[in-house]
Protein backbone atom coordinates (compact mmCIF):
# COMPACT_ATOMS: atom_id res chain seq x y z
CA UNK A 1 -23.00 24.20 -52.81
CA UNK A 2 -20.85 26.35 -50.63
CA UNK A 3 -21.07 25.70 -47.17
CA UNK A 4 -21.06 29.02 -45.00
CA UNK A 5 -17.77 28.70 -42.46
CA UNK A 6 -19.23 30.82 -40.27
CA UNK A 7 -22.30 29.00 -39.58
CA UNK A 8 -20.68 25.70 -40.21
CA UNK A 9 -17.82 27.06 -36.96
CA UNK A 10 -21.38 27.38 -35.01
CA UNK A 11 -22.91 24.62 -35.58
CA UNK A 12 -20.09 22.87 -34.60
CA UNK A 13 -19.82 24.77 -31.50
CA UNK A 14 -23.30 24.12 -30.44
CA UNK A 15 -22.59 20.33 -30.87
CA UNK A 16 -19.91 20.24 -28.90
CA UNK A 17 -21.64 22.15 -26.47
CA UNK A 18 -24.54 20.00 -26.19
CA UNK A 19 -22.14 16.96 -25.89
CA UNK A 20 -20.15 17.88 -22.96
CA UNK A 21 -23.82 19.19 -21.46
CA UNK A 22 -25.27 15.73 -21.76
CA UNK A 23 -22.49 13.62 -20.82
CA UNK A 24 -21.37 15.91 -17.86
CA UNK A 25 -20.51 13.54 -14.93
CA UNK A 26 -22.32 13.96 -11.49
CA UNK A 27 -19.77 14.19 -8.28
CA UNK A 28 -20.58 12.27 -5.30
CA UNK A 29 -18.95 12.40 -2.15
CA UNK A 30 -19.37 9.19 -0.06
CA UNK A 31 -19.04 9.18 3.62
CA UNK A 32 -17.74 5.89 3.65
CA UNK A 33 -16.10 3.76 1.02
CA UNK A 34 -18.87 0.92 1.37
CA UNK A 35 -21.27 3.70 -0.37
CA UNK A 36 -18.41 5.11 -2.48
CA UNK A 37 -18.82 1.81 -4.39
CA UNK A 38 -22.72 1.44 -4.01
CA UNK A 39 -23.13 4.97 -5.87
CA UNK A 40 -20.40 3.90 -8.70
CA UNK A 41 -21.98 0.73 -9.16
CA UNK A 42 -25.46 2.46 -9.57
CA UNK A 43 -23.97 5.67 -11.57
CA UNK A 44 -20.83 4.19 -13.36
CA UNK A 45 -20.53 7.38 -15.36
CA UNK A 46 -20.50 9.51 -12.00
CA UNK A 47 -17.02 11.36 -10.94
CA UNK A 48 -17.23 9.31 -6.85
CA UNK A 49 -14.43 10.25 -3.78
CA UNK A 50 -14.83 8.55 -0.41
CA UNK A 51 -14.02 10.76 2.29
CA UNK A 52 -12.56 7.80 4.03
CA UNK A 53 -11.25 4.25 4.02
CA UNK A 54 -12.16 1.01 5.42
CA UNK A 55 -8.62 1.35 7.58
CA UNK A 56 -10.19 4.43 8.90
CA UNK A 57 -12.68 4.68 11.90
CA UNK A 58 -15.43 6.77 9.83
CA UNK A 59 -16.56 8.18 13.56
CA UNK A 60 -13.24 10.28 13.97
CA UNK A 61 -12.50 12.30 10.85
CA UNK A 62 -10.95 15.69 10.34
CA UNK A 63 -12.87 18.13 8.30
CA UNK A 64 -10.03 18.87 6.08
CA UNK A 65 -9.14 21.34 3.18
CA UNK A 66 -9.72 18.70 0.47
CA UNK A 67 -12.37 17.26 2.13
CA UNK A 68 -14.40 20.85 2.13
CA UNK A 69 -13.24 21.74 -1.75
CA UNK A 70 -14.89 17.91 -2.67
CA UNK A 71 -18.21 18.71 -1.44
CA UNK A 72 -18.02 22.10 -2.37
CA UNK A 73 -18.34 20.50 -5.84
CA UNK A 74 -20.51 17.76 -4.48
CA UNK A 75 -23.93 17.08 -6.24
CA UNK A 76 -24.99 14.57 -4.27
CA UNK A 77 -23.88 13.63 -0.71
CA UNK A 78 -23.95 9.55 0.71
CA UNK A 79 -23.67 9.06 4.00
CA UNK A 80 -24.68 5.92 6.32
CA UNK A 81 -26.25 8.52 8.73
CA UNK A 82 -27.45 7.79 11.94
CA UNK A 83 -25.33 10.14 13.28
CA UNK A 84 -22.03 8.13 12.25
CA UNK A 85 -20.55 11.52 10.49
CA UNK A 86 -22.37 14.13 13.21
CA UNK A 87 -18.59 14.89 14.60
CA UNK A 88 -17.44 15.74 11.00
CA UNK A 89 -20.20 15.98 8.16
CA UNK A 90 -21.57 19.40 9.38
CA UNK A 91 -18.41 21.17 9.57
CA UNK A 92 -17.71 20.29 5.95
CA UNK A 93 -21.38 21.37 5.05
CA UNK A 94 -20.88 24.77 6.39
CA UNK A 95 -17.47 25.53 5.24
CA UNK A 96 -17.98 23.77 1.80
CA UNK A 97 -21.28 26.55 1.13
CA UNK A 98 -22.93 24.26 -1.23
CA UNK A 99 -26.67 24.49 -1.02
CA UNK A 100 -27.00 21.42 -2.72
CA UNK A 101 -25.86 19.38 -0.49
CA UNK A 102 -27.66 20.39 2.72
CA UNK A 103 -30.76 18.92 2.90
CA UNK A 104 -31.92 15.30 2.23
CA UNK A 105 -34.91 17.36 0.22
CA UNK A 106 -31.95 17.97 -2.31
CA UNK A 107 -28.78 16.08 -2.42
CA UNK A 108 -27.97 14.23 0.56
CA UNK A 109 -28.98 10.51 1.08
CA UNK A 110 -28.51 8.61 4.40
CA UNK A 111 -29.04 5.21 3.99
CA UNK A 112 -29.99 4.37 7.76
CA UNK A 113 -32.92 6.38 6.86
CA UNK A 114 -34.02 3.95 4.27
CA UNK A 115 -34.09 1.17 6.72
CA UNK A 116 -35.18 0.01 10.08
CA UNK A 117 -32.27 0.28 12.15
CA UNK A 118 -30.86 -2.53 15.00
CA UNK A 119 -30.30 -0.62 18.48
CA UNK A 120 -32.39 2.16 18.60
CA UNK A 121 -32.48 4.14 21.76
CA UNK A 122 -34.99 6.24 23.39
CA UNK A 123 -32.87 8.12 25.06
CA UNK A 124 -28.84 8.79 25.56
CA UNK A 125 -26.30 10.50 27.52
CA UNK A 126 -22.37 11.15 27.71
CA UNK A 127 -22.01 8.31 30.30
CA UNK A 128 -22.96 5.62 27.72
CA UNK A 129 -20.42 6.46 25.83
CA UNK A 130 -20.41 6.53 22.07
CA UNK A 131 -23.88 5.45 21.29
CA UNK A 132 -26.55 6.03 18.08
CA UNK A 133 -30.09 7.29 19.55
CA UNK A 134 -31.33 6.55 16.03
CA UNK A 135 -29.87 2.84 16.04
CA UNK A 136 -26.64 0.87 14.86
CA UNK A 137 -25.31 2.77 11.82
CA UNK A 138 -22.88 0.08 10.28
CA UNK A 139 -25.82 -1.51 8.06
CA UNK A 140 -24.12 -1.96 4.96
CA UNK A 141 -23.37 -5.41 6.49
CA UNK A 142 -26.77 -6.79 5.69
CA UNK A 143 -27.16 -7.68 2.34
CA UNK A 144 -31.13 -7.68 2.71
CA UNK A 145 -30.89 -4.18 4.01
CA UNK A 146 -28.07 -2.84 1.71
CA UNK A 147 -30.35 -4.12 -1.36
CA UNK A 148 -33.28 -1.69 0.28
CA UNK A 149 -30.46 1.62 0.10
CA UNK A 150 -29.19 0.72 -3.49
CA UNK A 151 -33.39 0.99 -4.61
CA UNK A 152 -33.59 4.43 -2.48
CA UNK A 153 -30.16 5.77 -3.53
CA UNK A 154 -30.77 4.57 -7.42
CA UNK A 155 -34.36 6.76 -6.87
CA UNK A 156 -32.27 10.01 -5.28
CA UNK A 157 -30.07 9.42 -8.31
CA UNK A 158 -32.67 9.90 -11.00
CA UNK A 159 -34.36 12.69 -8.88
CA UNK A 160 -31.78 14.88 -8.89
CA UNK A 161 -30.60 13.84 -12.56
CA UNK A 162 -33.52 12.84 -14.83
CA UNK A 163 -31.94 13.09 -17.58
CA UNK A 164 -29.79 10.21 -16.92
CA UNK A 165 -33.07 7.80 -15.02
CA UNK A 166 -33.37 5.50 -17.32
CA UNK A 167 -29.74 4.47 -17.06
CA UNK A 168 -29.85 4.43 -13.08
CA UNK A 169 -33.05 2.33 -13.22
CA UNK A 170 -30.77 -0.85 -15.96
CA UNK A 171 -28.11 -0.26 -13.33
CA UNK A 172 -29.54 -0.94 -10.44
CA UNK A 173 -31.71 -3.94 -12.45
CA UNK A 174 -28.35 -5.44 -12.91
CA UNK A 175 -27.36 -4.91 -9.57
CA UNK A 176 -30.04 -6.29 -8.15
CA UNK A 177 -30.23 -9.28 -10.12
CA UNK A 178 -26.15 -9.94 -9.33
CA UNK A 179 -26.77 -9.27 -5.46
CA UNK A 180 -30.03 -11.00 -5.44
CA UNK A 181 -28.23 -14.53 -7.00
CA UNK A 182 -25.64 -14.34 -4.63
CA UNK A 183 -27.79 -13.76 -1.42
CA UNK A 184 -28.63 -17.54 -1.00
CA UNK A 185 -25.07 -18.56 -1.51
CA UNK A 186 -23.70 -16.43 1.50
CA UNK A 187 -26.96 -17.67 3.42
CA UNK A 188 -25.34 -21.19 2.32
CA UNK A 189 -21.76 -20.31 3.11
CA UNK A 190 -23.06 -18.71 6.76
CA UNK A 191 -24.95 -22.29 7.72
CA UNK A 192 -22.21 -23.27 9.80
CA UNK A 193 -21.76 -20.03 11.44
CA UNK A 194 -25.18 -19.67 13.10
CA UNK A 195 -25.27 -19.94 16.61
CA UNK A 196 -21.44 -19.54 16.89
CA UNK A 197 -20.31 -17.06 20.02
CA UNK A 198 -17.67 -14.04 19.52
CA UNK A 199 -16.48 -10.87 21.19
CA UNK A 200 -16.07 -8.13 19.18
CA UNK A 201 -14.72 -4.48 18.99
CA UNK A 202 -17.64 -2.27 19.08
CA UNK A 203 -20.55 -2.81 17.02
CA UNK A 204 -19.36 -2.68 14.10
CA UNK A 205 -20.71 -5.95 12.86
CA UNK A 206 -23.71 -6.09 14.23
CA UNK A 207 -25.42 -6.24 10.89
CA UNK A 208 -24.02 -9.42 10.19
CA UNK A 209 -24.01 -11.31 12.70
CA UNK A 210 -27.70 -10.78 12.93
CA UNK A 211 -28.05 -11.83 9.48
CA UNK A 212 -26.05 -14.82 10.10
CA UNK A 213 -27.25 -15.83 13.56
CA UNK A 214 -24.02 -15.21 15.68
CA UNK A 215 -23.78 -13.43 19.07
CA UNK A 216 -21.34 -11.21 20.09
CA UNK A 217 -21.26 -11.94 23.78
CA UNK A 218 -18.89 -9.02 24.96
CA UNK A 219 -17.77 -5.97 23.53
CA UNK A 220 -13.74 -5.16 23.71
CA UNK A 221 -15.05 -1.39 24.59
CA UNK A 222 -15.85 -1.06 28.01
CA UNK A 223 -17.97 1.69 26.37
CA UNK A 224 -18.62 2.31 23.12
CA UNK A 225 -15.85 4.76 21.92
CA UNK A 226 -13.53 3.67 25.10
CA UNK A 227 -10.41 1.84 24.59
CA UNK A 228 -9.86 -1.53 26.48
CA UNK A 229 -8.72 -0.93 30.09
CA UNK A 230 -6.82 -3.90 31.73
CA UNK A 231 -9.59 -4.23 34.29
CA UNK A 232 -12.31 -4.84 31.68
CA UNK A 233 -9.87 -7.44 29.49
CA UNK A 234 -9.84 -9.42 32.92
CA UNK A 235 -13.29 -9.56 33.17
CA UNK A 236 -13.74 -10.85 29.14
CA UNK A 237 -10.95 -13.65 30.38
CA UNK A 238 -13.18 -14.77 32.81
CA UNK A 239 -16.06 -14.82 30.12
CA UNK A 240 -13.78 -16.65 27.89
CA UNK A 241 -12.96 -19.24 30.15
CA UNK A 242 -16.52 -20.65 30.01
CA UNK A 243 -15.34 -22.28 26.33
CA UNK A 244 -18.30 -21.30 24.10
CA UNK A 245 -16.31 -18.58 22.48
CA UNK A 246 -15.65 -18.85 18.72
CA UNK A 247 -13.01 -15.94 18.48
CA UNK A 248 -12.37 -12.08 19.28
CA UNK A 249 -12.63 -10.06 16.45
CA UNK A 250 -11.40 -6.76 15.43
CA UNK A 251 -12.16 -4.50 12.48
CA UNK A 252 -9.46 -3.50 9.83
CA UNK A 253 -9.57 -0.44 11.06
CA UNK A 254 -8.97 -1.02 15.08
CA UNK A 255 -6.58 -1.41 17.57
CA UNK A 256 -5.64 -5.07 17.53
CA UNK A 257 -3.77 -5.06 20.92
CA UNK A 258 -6.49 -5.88 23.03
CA UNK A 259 -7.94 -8.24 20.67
CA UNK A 260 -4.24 -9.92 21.17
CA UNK A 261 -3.69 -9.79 24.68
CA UNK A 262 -7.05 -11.93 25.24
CA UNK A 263 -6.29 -13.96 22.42
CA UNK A 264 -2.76 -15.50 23.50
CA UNK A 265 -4.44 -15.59 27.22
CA UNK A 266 -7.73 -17.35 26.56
CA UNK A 267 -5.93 -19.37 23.54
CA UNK A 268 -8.44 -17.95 21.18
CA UNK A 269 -8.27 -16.88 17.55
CA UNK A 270 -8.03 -13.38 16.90
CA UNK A 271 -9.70 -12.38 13.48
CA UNK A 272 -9.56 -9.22 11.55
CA UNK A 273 -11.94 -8.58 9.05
CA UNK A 274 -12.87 -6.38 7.01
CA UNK A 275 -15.08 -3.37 7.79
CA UNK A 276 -15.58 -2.44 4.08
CA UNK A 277 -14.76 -2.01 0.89
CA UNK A 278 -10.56 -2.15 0.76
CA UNK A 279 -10.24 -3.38 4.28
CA UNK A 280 -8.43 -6.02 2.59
CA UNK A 281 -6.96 -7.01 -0.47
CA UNK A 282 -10.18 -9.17 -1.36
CA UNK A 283 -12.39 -6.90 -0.28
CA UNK A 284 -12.16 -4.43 -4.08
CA UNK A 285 -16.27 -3.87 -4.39
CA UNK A 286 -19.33 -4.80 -2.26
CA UNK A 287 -19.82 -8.82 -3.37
CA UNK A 288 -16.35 -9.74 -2.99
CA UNK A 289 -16.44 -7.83 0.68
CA UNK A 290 -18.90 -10.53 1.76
CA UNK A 291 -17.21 -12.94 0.48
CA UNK A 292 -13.90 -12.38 1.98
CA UNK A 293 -15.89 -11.73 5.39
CA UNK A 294 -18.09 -15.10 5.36
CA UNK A 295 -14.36 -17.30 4.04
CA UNK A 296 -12.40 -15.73 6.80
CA UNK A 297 -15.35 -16.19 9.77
CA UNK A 298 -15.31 -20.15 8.11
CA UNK A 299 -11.84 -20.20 7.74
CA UNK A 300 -11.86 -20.47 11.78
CA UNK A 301 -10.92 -23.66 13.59
């Protein structure tokens, strides 16, 4: 039997059509790289850019040309929220024009508002400095909480793309189950951490020490969003001095010469660690991130 060309070319067509349709890849744009890995864990066939990197503070970003054309083409939007990105995020919704994207009722997804949030204030002003009304936005440092925002974000996932649910749904199973096993052995790993003093830059790891069961006892900042001032490093000395101090610690991302300067004086350990995914090179996904953070903080004599 002859087989028409014609409708043979067509059918062909059609099949080809339907194939690129069904396996066309979903673009997310992550805030942060921390979530850049979340979503491609959860949606491994999804096209994922990070707008920044753990050696970048994710509060001071430009809203650059790339940075607008990438969520311009942006299905879906992942942000730790909390105001983290409110200096930056906007600008690059309004000059990117992509309704898509502007509105957590469509696709955008912050993950503080999955969770209860440490820190949350009633009220702020200018003279605090740089503060988060709606609480402590660096969560992704609580594995308990981060397992809470890969169940929400796998849910946004099959909301806006159904057709691909059931896939979300055995990727997040598998995450859970891998994140869920390893849970108890950073609780294990932390046991000798608990109770253990620091001072720290910022906030930036509040999350885990409250998981753990440190305290950071002084800030670096004399303000949030203030760099050291000699005056306030005098003051820490003196705090120092009292001997219950594990070590000053510093994100990958921050200025270390403050850190320094009350290390060598107060003969402590300076530590940098890493803020996120890439902050270091042990840090390449979200498990080995806690890992490298709990063998450094142990690593400490």
């Amino acid at each position: 039997m002859r087989i028409n060309s014609k409708l043979l070319l067509a059918v062909t067509s059609m099949s080809l059509l339907f194939t690129a349709t069904a396996k066309a890849e979903l673009n997310v744009f992550a805030c942060e790289p921390e979530y850049a890995a979340l979503a491609q864990t959860l949606a491994p066939d999804a096209r994922v850019y990070s707008a920044t990197t753990a050696m970048q503070d994710p509060h001071q970003v430009q809203a650059r040309p790339s940075l607008i054309a990438k969520m311009r083409q942006a299905d879906l939007v992942v942000c730790a929220g909390a105001d983290l990105e409110i200096g930056w995020l906007p600008m690059l919704q309004m000059k990117s024009s992509n309704p898509k994207v502007n509105s957590t009722d469509k696709g955008l997804f912050f993950a503080t508002e999955q969770i209860d949030t440490l820190d949350q204030l009633a009220s702020v002003d200018r003279s605090m400095g740089d503060v988060h009304a709606k609480g402590n936005p660096h969560l992704h440092l609580d594995p308990e909480r981060m397992l809470v925002v890969a169940q929400a974000l796998s849910a946004k996932l099959a909301a806006i793309d159904p057709d691909n649910a059931s896939r979300y749904a055995q990727s997040l199973s598998d995450f859970s189950q891998r994140w869920q096993a390893k849970i108890p052995q950073w609780k294990q790993q932390a046991k000798n951490l608990v109770g253990k003093k620091v001072i720290a830059y910022h906030s930036s790891f509040r999350y885990l020490f409250n998981w753990i069961g440190m305290e950071q006892v002084a800030d670096l900042e004399p303000k949030p969003g203030l760099a050291p001032t000699s005056s306030h490093l005098a003051s820490l000395l003196t705090r120092a001095e009292k001997g219950d101090v594990m070590a000053v610690i510093v994100a990958s991302y921050q200025d270390e010469r403050g850190a320094k300067w009350l290390g060598e004086r107060a003969n402590l350990p300076v530590l940098v660690l890493p803020m996120s995914v890439g902050g270091n090179d042990q840090s390449t996904d979200l498990i080995s991130l806690y890992d490298s953070l709990l063998t450094l903080l142990n690593g400490v004599k």
